[in-house]
Protein backbone atom coordinates (compact mmCIF):
# COMPACT_ATOMS: atom_id res chain seq x y z
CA UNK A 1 86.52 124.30 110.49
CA UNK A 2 86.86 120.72 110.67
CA UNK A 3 87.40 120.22 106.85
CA UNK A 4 89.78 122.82 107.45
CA UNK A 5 92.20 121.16 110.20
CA UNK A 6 95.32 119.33 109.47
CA UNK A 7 97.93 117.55 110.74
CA UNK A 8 102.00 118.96 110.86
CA UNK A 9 102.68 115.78 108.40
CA UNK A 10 99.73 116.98 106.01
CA UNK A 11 100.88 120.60 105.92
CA UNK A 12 104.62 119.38 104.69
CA UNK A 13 103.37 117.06 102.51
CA UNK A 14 101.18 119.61 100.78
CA UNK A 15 104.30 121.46 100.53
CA UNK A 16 106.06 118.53 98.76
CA UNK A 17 103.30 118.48 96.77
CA UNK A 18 103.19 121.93 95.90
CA UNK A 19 106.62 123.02 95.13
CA UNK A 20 108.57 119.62 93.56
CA UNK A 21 105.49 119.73 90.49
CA UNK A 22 107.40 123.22 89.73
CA UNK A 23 111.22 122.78 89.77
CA UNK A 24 111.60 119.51 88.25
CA UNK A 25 108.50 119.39 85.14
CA UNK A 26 106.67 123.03 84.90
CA UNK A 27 109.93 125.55 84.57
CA UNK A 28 112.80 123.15 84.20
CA UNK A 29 112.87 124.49 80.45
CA UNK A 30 113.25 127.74 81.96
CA UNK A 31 115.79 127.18 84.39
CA UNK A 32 118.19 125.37 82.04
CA UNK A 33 118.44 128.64 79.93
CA UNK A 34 118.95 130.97 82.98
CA UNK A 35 121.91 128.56 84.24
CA UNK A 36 123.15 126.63 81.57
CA UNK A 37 125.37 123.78 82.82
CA UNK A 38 125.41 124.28 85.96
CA UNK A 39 121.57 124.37 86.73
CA UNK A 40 121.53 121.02 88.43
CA UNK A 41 123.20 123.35 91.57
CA UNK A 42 121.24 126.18 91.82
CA UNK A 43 118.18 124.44 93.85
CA UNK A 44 121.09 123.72 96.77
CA UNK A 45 122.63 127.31 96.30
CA UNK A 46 118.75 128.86 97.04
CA UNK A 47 117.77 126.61 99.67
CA UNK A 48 118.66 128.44 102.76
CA UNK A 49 117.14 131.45 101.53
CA UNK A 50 114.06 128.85 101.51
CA UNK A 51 114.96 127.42 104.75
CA UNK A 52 114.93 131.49 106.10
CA UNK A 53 111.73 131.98 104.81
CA UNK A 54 109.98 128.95 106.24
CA UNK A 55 111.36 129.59 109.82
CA UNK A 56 110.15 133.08 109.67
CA UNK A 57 106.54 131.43 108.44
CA UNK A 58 106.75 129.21 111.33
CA UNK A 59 108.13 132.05 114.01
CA UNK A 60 104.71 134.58 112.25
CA UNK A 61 102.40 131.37 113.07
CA UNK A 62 103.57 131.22 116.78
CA UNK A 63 102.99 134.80 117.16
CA UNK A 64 99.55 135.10 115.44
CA UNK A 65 98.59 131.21 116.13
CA UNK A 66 94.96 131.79 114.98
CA UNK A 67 95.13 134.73 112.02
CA UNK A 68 96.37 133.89 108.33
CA UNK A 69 99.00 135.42 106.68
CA UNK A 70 96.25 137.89 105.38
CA UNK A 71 94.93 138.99 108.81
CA UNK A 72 97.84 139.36 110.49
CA UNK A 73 99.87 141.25 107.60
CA UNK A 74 97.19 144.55 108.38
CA UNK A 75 98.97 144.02 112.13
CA UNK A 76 102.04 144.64 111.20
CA UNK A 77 101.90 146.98 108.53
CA UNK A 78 99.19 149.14 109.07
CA UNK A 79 96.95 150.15 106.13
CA UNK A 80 99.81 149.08 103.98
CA UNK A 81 99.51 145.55 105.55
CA UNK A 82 95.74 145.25 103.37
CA UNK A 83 97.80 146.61 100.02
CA UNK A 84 100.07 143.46 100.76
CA UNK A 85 97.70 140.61 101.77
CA UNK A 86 96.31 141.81 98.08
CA UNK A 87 98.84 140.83 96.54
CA UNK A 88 99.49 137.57 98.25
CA UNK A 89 96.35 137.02 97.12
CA UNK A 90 96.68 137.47 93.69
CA UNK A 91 100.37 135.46 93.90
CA UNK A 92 98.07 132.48 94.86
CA UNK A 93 95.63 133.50 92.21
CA UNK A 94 98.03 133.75 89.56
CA UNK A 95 99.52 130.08 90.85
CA UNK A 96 96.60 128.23 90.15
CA UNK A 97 96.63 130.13 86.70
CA UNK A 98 100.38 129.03 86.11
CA UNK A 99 99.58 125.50 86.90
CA UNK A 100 96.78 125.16 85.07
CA UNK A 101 98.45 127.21 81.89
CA UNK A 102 101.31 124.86 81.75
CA UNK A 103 99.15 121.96 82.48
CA UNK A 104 96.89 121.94 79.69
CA UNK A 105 99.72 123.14 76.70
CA UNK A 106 101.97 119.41 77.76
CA UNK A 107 98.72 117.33 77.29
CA UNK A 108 97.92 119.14 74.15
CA UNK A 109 101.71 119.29 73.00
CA UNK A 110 102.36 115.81 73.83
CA UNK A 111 99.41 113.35 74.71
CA UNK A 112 95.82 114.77 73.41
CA UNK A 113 97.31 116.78 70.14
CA UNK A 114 93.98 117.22 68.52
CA UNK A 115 92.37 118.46 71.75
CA UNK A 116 91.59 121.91 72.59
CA UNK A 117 92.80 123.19 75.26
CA UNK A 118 89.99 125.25 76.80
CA UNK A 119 88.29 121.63 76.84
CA UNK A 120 90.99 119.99 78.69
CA UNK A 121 91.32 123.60 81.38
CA UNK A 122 87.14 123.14 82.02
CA UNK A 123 87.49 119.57 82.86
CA UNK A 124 90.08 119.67 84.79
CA UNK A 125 89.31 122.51 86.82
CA UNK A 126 86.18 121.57 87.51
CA UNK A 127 87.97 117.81 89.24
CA UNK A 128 89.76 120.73 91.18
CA UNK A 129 86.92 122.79 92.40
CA UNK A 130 85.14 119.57 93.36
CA UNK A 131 88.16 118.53 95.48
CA UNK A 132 88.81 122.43 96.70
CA UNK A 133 85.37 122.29 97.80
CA UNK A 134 85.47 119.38 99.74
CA UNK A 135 88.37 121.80 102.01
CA UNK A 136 91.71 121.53 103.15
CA UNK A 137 91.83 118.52 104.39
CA UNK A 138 89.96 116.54 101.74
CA UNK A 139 93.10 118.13 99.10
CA UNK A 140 95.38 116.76 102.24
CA UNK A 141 94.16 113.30 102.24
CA UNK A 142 94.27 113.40 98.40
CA UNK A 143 97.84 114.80 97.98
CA UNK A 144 99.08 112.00 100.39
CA UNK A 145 97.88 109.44 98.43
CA UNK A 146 99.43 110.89 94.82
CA UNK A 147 102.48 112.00 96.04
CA UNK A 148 104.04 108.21 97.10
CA UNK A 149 102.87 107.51 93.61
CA UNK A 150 104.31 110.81 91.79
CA UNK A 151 107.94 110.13 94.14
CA UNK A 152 107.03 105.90 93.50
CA UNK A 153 106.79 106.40 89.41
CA UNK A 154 109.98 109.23 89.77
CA UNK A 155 112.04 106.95 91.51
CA UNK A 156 110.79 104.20 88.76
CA UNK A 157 112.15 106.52 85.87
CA UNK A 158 115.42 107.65 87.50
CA UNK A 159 116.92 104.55 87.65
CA UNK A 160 115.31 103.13 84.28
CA UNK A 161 117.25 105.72 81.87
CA UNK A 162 120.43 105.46 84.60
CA UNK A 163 122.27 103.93 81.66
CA UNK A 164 122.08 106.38 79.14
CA UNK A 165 122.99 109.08 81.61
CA UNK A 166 126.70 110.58 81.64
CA UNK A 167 127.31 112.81 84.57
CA UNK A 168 130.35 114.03 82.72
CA UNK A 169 128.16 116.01 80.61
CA UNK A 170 127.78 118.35 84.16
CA UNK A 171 131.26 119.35 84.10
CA UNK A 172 132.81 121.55 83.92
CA UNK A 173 131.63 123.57 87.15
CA UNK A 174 131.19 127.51 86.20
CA UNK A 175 131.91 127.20 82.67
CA UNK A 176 130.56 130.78 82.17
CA UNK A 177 131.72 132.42 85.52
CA UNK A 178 129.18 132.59 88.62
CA UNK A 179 126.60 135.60 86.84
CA UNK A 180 124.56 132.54 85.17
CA UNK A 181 124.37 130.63 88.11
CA UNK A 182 123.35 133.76 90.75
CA UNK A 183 120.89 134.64 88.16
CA UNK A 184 119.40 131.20 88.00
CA UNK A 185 119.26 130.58 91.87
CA UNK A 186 117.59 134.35 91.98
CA UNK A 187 114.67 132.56 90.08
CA UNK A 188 115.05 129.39 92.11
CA UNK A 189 114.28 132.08 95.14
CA UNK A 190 110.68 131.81 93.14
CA UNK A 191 110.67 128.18 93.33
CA UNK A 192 110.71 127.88 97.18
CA UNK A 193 108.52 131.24 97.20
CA UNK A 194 105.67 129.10 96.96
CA UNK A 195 106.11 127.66 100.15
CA UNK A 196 104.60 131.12 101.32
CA UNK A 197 101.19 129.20 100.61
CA UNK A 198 101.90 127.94 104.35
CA UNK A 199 101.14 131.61 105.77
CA UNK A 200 97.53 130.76 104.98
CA UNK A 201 96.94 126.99 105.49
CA UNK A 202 99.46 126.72 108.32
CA UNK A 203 96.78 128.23 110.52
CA UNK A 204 94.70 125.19 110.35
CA UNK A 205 97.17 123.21 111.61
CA UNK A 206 96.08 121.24 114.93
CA UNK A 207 97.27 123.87 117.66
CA UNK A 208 99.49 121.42 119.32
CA UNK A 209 101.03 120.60 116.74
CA UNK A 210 102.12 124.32 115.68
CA UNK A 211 105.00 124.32 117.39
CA UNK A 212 106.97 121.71 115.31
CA UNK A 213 106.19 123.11 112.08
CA UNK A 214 109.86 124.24 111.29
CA UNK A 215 110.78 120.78 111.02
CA UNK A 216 108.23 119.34 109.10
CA UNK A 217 108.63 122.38 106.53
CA UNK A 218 112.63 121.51 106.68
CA UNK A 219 112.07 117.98 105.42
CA UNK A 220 109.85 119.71 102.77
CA UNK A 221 112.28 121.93 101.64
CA UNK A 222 114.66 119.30 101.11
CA UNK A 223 112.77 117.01 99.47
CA UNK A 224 111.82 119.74 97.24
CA UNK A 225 115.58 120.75 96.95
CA UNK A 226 116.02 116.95 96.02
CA UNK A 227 113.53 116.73 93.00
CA UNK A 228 114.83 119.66 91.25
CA UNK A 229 118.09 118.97 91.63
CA UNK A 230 118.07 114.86 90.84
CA UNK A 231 115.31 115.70 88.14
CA UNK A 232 117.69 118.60 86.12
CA UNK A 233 120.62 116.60 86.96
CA UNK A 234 119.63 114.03 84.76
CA UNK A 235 118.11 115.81 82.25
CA UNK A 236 121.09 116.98 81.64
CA UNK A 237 123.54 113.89 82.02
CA UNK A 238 120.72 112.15 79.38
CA UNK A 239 120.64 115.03 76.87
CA UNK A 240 123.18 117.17 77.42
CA UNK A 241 122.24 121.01 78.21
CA UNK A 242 122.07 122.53 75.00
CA UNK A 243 119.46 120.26 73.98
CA UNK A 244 117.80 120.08 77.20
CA UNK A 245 117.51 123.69 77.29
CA UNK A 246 115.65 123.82 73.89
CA UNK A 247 112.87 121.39 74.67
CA UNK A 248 109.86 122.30 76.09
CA UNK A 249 109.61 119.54 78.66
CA UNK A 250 112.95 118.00 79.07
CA UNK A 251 112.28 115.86 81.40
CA UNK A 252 109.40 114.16 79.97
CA UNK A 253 112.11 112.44 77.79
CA UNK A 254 113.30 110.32 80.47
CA UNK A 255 110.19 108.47 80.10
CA UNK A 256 109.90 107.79 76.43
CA UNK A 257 112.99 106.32 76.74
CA UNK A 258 111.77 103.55 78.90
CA UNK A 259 110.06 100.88 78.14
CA UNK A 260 109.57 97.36 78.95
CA UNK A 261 109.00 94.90 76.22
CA UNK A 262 108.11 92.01 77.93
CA UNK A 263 105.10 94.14 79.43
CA UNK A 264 104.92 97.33 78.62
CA UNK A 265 106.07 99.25 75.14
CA UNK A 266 105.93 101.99 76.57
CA UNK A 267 105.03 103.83 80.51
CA UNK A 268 104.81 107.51 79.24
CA UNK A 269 101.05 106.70 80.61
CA UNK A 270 102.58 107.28 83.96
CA UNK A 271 103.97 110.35 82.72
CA UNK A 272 100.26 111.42 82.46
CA UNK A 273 99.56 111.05 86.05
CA UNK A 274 103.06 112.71 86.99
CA UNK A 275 101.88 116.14 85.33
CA UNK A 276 98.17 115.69 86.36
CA UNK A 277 98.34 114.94 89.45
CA UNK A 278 100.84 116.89 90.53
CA UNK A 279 99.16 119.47 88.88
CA UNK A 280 95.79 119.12 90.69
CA UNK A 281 97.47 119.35 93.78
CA UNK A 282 99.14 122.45 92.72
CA UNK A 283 95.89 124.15 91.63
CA UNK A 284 93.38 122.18 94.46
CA UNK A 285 96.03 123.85 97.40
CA UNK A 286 96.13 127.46 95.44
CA UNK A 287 92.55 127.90 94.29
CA UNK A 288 91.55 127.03 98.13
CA UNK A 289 93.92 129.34 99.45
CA UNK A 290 93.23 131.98 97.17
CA UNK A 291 89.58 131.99 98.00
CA UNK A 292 89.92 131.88 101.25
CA UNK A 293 92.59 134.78 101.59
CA UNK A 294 89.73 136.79 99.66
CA UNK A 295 86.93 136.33 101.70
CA UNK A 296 89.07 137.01 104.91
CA UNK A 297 90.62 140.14 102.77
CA UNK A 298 87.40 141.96 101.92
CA UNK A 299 85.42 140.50 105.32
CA UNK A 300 82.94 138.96 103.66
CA UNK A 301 80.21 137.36 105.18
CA UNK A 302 77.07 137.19 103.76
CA UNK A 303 78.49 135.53 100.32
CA UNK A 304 79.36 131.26 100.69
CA UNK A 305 83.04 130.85 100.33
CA UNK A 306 82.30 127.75 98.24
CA UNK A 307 80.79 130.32 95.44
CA UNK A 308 84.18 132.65 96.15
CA UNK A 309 85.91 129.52 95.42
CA UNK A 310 83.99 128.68 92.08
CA UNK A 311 84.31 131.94 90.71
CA UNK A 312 88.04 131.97 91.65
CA UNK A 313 88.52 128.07 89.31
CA UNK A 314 86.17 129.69 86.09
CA UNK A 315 88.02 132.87 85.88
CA UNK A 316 91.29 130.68 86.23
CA UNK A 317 90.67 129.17 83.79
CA UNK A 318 89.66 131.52 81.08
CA UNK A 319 92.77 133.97 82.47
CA UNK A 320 94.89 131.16 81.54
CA UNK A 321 92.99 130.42 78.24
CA UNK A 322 93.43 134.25 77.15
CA UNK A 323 95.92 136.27 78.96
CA UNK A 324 98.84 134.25 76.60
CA UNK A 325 98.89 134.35 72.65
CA UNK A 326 101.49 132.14 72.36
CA UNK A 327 104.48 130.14 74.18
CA UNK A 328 107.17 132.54 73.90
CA UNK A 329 105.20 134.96 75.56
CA UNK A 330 104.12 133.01 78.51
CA UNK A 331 107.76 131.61 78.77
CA UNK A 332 108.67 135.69 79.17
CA UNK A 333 105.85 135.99 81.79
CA UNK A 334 107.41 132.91 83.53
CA UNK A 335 110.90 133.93 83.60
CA UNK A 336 110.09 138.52 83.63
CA UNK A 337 107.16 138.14 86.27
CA UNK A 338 106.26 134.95 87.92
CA UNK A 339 109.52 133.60 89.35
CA UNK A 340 111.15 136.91 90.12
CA UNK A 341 107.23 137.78 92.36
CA UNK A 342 107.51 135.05 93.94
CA UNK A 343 111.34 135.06 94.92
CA UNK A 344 110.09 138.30 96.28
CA UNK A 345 106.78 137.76 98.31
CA UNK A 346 107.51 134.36 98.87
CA UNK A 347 111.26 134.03 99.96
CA UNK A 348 112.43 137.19 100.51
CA UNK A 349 109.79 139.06 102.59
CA UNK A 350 108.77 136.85 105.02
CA UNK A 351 112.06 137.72 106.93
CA UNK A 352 111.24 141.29 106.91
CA UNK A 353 107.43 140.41 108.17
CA UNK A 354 108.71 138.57 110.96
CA UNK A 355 111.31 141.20 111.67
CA UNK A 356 108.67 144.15 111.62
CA UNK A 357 106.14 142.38 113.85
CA UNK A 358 109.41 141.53 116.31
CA UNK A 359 110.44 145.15 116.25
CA UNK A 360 106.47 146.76 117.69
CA UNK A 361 106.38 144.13 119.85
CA UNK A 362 103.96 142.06 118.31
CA UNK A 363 102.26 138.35 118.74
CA UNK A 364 99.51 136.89 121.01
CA UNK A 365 98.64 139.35 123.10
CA UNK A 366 97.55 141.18 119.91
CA UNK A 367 95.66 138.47 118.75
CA UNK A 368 92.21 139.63 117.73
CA UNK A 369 89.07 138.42 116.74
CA UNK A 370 89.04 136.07 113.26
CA UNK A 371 87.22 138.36 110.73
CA UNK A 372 86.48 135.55 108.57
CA UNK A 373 86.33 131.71 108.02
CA UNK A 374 88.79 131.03 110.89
């Protein structure tokens, strides 16, 4: 349990760490052709649907302060409540399979061209399971060390390409009515979804410090709400949208643009970090979580949840090797499946959980026994 137990700070951090990777390098692509100009906005328009579904997180964890998001969904849903954890399960799963998907295809399309990819998905989720392994608070420690780098080297980038940026290109302001714009802050609903991650981890949390989860989850949120938005802001004010929208990994341009002769011809290398760090935080959190929502899913006992957790990284990695043919179809899968699931499961029905287990009456005095790993 120990390698389990975290501080308030850690859990919002891994939050930063888990959702900014997302909004502002994995989908931006995707975003910019749901909301066209006015995409920069669409991370503020979401947010208090995010905000909603991180106090009701925080309200479940005060009620069930010992169970997971797993356990205590069969307590407030009956039989039903098992059908459900499932599928949070599989929503992490499917995370870690995102990450590491998206992951491998930028270095291959931009840094290690003659590399396959299946070599570059072993290796790196193998640095993942190793780190996973270690527990929560091992990927904790980690993520607070590479996130002031990923927001040092962001920061570093932002105001290196400031000149060639013209905010007039963001203007003007619903250029194609408001349907664009609700559909693309639907999918941003997907974006903050993955703070639902906290339903598990949140329960590892030092007890004492439970109670002021809300606010540490609030500065997360907006921090996260700031990276998407400054990140797609100036992708756009650099490019312009119509271009932006058509590259893979708009803003992966900011940083070939950079460069400083006198030392450096170029600092795309820190781009490399960006996306793999960021990254292995992504997958490190998801693969743990996923394994562990398993084991406490199907109660089992007898089986080491550090070989749960193994199998979980291999078949990750040859689901994301094989499940896609090509990019179009996994940018379909992105924008048909993945963000509309998780605007679902992770924004939208946490609300309804808390609601549910408010309504029967509910919390610690129907706090049972741990049925696995607590």
């Amino acid at each position: 349990m120990k390698r389990w137990e975290i501080s308030a700070l850690q859990a919002s951090l891994l939050i930063m760490g888990m959702i900014s990777m997302s909004g502002h390098a994995l989908t931006t692509t995707q975003f910019l052709r749901a909301g066209g100009r006015d995409t920069w906005m669409v991370g503020l328009i979401a947010l208090p649907a995010g905000i909603l579904a991180a106090w009701a997180l925080t309200r479940l964890r005060l009620m069930f302060p010992s169970d997971t998001l797993v356990q205590y969904l069969p307590k407030v849903f009956g039989y039903a409540g098992y059908v459900i954890a499932a599928l949070y399960v599989v929503y992490f799963f499917v995370v870690v399979v995102f990450t590491l998907r998206m992951t491998t295809d930028w270095m291959v399309d931009s840094i290690l061209t003659e590399t396959p990819s299946w070599i570059m998905g072993v290796l790196y989720i193998a640095a993942v399971a190793y780190t996973a392994l270690g527990g929560l608070d091992v990927v904790a420690r980690t993520n607070q060390f590479t996130l002031a780098l990923l927001v040092g080297f962001g920061f570093l980038v932002s105001f290196s390409t400031m000149q060639a940026k013209d905010y007039r290109l963001l203007l003007p302001f619903f250029e194609k009515g408001y349907g664009p714009v609700l559909s693309a802050a639907f999918l941003c609903l997907g974006y903050y979804g993955e703070v639902s991650v906290v339903g598990i981890f949140d329960a590892y949390v030092k007890r004492k410090e439970q109670k002021q989860l809300f606010k540490w989850y609030l500065l997360a949120l907006f921090f996260a709400a700031g990276v998407f938005t400054g990140p797609v802001a100036g992708s756009m004010a650099t490019l312009g949208y119509r271009v932006a929208q058509n590259m893979p990994y708009p803003t992966f341009q900011h940083w070939l643009m950079v460069s400083y002769p006198r030392f450096f011809e170029r600092i795309d290398l820190l781009a490399v970090h960006q996306w793999l760090a960021g990254g292995y935080v992504r997958c490190a959190v998801s693969c743990s979580l996923a394994s562990r929502g398993l084991c406490q899913l199907v109660a089992v006992k007898r089986v080491p949840e550090k070989w749960v957790l193994s199998a979980v990284a291999i078949v990750s990695v040859i689901v994301s090797e094989l499940a896609w043919d090509s990019k179009p179809s996994f940018d379909r899968f992105i924008m048909d499946v993945y963000l509309p699931v998780g605007a679902y499961l992770g924004t939208l029905f946490p609300p309804v959980i808390w609601l549910v287990a408010l309504v029967r009456g509910l919390g610690k005095a129907s706090q049972g026994k741990q049925t696995y790993g607590g």
